[in-house]
N, C-alpha and C. Protein backbone atom coordinates (compact mmCIF):
# COMPACT_ATOMS: atom_id res chain seq x y z
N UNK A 1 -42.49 -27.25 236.99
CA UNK A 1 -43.20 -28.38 237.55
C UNK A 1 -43.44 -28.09 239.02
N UNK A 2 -44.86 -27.64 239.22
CA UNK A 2 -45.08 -27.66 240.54
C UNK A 2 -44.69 -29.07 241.97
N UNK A 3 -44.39 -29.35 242.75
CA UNK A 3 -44.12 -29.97 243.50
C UNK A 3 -45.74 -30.82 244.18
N UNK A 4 -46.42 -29.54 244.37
CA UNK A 4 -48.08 -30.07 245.05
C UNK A 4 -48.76 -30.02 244.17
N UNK A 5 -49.39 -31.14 243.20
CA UNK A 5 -50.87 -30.88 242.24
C UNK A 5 -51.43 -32.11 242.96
N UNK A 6 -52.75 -31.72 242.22
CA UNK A 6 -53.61 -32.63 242.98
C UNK A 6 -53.79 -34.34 242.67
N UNK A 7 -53.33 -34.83 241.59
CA UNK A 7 -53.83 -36.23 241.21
C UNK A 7 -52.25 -36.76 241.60
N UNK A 8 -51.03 -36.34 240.89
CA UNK A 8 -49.73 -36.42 240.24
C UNK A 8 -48.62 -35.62 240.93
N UNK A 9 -47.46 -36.00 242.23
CA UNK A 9 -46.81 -35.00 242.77
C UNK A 9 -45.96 -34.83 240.87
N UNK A 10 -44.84 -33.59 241.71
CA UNK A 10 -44.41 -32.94 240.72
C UNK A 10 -43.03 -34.27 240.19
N UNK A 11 -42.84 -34.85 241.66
CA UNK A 11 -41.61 -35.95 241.00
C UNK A 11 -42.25 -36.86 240.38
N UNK A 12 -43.14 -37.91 240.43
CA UNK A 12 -43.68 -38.22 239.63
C UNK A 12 -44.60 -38.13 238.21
N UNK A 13 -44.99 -37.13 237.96
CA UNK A 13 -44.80 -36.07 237.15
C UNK A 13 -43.18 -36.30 236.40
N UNK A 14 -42.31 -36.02 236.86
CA UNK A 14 -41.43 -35.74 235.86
C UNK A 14 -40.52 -37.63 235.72
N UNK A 15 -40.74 -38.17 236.50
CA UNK A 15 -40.72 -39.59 236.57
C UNK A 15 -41.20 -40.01 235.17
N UNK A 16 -42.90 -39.81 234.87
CA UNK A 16 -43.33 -40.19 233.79
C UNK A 16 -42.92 -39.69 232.59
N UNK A 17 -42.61 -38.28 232.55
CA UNK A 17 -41.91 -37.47 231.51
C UNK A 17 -40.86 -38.16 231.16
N UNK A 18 -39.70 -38.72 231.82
CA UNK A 18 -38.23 -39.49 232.04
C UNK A 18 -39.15 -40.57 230.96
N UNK A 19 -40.35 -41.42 231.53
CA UNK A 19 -40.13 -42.52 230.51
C UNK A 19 -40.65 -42.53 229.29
N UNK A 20 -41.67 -41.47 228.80
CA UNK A 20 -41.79 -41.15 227.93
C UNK A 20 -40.86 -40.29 227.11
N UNK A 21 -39.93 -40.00 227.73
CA UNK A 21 -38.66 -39.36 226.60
C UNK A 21 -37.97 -40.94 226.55
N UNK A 22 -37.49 -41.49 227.24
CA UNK A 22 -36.96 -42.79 227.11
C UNK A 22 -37.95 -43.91 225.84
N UNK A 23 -38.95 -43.40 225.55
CA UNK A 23 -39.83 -44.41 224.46
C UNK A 23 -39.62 -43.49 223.36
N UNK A 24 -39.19 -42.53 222.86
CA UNK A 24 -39.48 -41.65 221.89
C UNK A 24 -40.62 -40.39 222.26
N UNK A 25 -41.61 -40.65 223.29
CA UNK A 25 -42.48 -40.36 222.61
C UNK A 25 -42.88 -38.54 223.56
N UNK A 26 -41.77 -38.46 224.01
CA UNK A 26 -41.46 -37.03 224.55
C UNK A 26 -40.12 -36.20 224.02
N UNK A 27 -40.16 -34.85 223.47
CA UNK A 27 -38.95 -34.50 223.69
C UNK A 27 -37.89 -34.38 224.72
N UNK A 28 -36.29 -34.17 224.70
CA UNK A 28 -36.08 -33.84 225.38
C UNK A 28 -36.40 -32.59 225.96
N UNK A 29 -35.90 -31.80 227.17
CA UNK A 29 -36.48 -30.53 227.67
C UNK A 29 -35.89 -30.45 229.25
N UNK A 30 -35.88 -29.08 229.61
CA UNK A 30 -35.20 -28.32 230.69
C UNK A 30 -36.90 -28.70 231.82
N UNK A 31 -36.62 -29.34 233.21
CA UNK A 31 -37.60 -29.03 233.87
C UNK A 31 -37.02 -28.42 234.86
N UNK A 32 -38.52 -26.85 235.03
CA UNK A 32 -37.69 -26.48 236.55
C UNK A 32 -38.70 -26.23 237.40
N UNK A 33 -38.64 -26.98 238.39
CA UNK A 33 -39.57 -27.28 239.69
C UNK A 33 -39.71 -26.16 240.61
N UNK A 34 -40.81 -25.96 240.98
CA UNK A 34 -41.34 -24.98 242.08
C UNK A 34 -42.27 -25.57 243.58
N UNK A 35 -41.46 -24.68 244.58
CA UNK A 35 -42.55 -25.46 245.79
C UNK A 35 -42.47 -24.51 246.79
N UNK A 36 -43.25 -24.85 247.44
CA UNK A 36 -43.55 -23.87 248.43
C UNK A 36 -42.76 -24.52 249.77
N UNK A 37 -42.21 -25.26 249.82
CA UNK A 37 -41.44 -26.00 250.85
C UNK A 37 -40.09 -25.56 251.18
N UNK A 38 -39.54 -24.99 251.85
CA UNK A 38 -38.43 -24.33 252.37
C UNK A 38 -36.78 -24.88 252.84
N UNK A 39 -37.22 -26.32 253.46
CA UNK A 39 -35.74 -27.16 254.10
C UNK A 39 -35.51 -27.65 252.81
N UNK A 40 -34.32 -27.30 253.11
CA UNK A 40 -32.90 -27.25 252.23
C UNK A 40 -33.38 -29.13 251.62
N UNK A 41 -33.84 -30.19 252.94
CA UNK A 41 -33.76 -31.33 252.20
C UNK A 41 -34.97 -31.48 251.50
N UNK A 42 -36.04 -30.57 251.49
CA UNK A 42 -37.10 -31.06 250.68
C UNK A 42 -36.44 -30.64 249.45
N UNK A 43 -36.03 -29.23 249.08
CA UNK A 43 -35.64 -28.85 247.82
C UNK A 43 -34.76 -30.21 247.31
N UNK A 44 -33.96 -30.65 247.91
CA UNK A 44 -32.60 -31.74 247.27
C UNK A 44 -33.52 -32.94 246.95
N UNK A 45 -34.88 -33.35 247.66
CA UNK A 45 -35.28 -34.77 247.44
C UNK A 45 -36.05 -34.20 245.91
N UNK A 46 -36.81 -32.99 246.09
CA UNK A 46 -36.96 -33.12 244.83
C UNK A 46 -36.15 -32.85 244.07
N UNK A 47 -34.93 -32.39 243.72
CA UNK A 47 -33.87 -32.25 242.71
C UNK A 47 -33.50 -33.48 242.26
N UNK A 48 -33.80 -34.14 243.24
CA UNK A 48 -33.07 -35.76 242.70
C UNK A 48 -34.36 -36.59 242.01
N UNK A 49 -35.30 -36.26 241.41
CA UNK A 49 -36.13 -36.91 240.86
C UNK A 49 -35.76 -36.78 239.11
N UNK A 50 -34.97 -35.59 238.94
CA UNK A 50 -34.46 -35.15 237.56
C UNK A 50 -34.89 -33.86 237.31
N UNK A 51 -35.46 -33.04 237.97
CA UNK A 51 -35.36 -31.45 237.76
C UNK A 51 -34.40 -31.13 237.05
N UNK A 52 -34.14 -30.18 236.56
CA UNK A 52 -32.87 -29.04 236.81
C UNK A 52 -32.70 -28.10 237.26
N UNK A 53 -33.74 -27.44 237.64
CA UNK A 53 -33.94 -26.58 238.72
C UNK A 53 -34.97 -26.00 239.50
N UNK A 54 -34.90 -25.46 240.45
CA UNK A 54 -35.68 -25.49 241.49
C UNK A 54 -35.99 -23.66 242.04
N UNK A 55 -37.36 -23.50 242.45
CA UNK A 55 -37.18 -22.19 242.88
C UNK A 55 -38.67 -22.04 243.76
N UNK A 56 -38.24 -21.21 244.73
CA UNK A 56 -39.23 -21.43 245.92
C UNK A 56 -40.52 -20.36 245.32
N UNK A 57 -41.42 -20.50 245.86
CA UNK A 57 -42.82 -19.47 245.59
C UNK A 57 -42.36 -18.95 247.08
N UNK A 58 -43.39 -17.93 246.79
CA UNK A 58 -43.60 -17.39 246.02
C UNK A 58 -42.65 -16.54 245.29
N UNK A 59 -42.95 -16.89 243.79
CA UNK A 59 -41.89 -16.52 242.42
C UNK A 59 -42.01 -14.88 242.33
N UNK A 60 -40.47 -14.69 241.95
CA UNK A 60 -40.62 -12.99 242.04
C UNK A 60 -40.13 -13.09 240.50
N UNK A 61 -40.75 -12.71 240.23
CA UNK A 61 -40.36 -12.11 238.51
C UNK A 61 -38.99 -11.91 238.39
N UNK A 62 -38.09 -11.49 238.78
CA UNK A 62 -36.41 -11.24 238.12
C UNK A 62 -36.14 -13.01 238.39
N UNK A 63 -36.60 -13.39 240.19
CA UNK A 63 -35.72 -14.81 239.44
C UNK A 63 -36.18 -15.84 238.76
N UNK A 64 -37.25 -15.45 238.74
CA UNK A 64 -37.38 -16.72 237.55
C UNK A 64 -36.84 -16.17 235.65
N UNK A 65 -36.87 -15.20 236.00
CA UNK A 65 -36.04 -14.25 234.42
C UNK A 65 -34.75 -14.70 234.55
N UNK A 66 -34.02 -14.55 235.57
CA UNK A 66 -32.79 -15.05 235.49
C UNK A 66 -32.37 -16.84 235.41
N UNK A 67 -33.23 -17.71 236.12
CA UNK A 67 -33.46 -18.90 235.74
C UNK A 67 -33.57 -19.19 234.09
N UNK A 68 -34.63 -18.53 233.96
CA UNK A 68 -35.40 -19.14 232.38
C UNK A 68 -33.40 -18.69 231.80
N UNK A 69 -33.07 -17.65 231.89
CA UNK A 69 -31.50 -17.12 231.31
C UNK A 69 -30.73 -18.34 231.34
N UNK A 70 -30.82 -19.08 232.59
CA UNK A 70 -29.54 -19.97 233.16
C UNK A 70 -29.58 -21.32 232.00
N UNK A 71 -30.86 -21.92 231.97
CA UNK A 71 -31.76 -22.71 231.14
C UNK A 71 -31.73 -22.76 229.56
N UNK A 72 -31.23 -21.88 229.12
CA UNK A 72 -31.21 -21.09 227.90
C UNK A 72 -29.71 -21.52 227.59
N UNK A 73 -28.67 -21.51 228.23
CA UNK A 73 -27.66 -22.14 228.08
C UNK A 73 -27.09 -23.13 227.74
């Protein structure tokens, strides 16, 4: 879940996901948020929207391999 799209941020975005799993009408599922934003408190405000995890761009291929691993658990 990107953090910046254009209509829908990424917490809201996963806000709506939350209530559509809460009606039935979503599965559950692992979200893991990406942003280009760096302070330690932007990463935490979005963690607290219901992520599970978080990883800065630009994405380097091993960590997000090792994420998708962590996720898998």
């Amino acid at each position: 879940m990107d953090q910046e799209m254009p209509r829908m941020s990424g917490s809201e975005t996963v806000q709506e996901i939350e209530r559509l799993q809460a009606q039935g009408l979503a599965p559950p599922m692992n979200i893991i948020g990406c942003t280009t934003h760096g302070p330690v408190e932007e990463i935490e405000k979005f963690m607290q929207c219901g992520i599970d995890s978080c990883i800065q761009k630009p994405i380097a291929a091993h960590k997000l391999q090792r994420l998708l691993q962590r996720q898998e658990m």
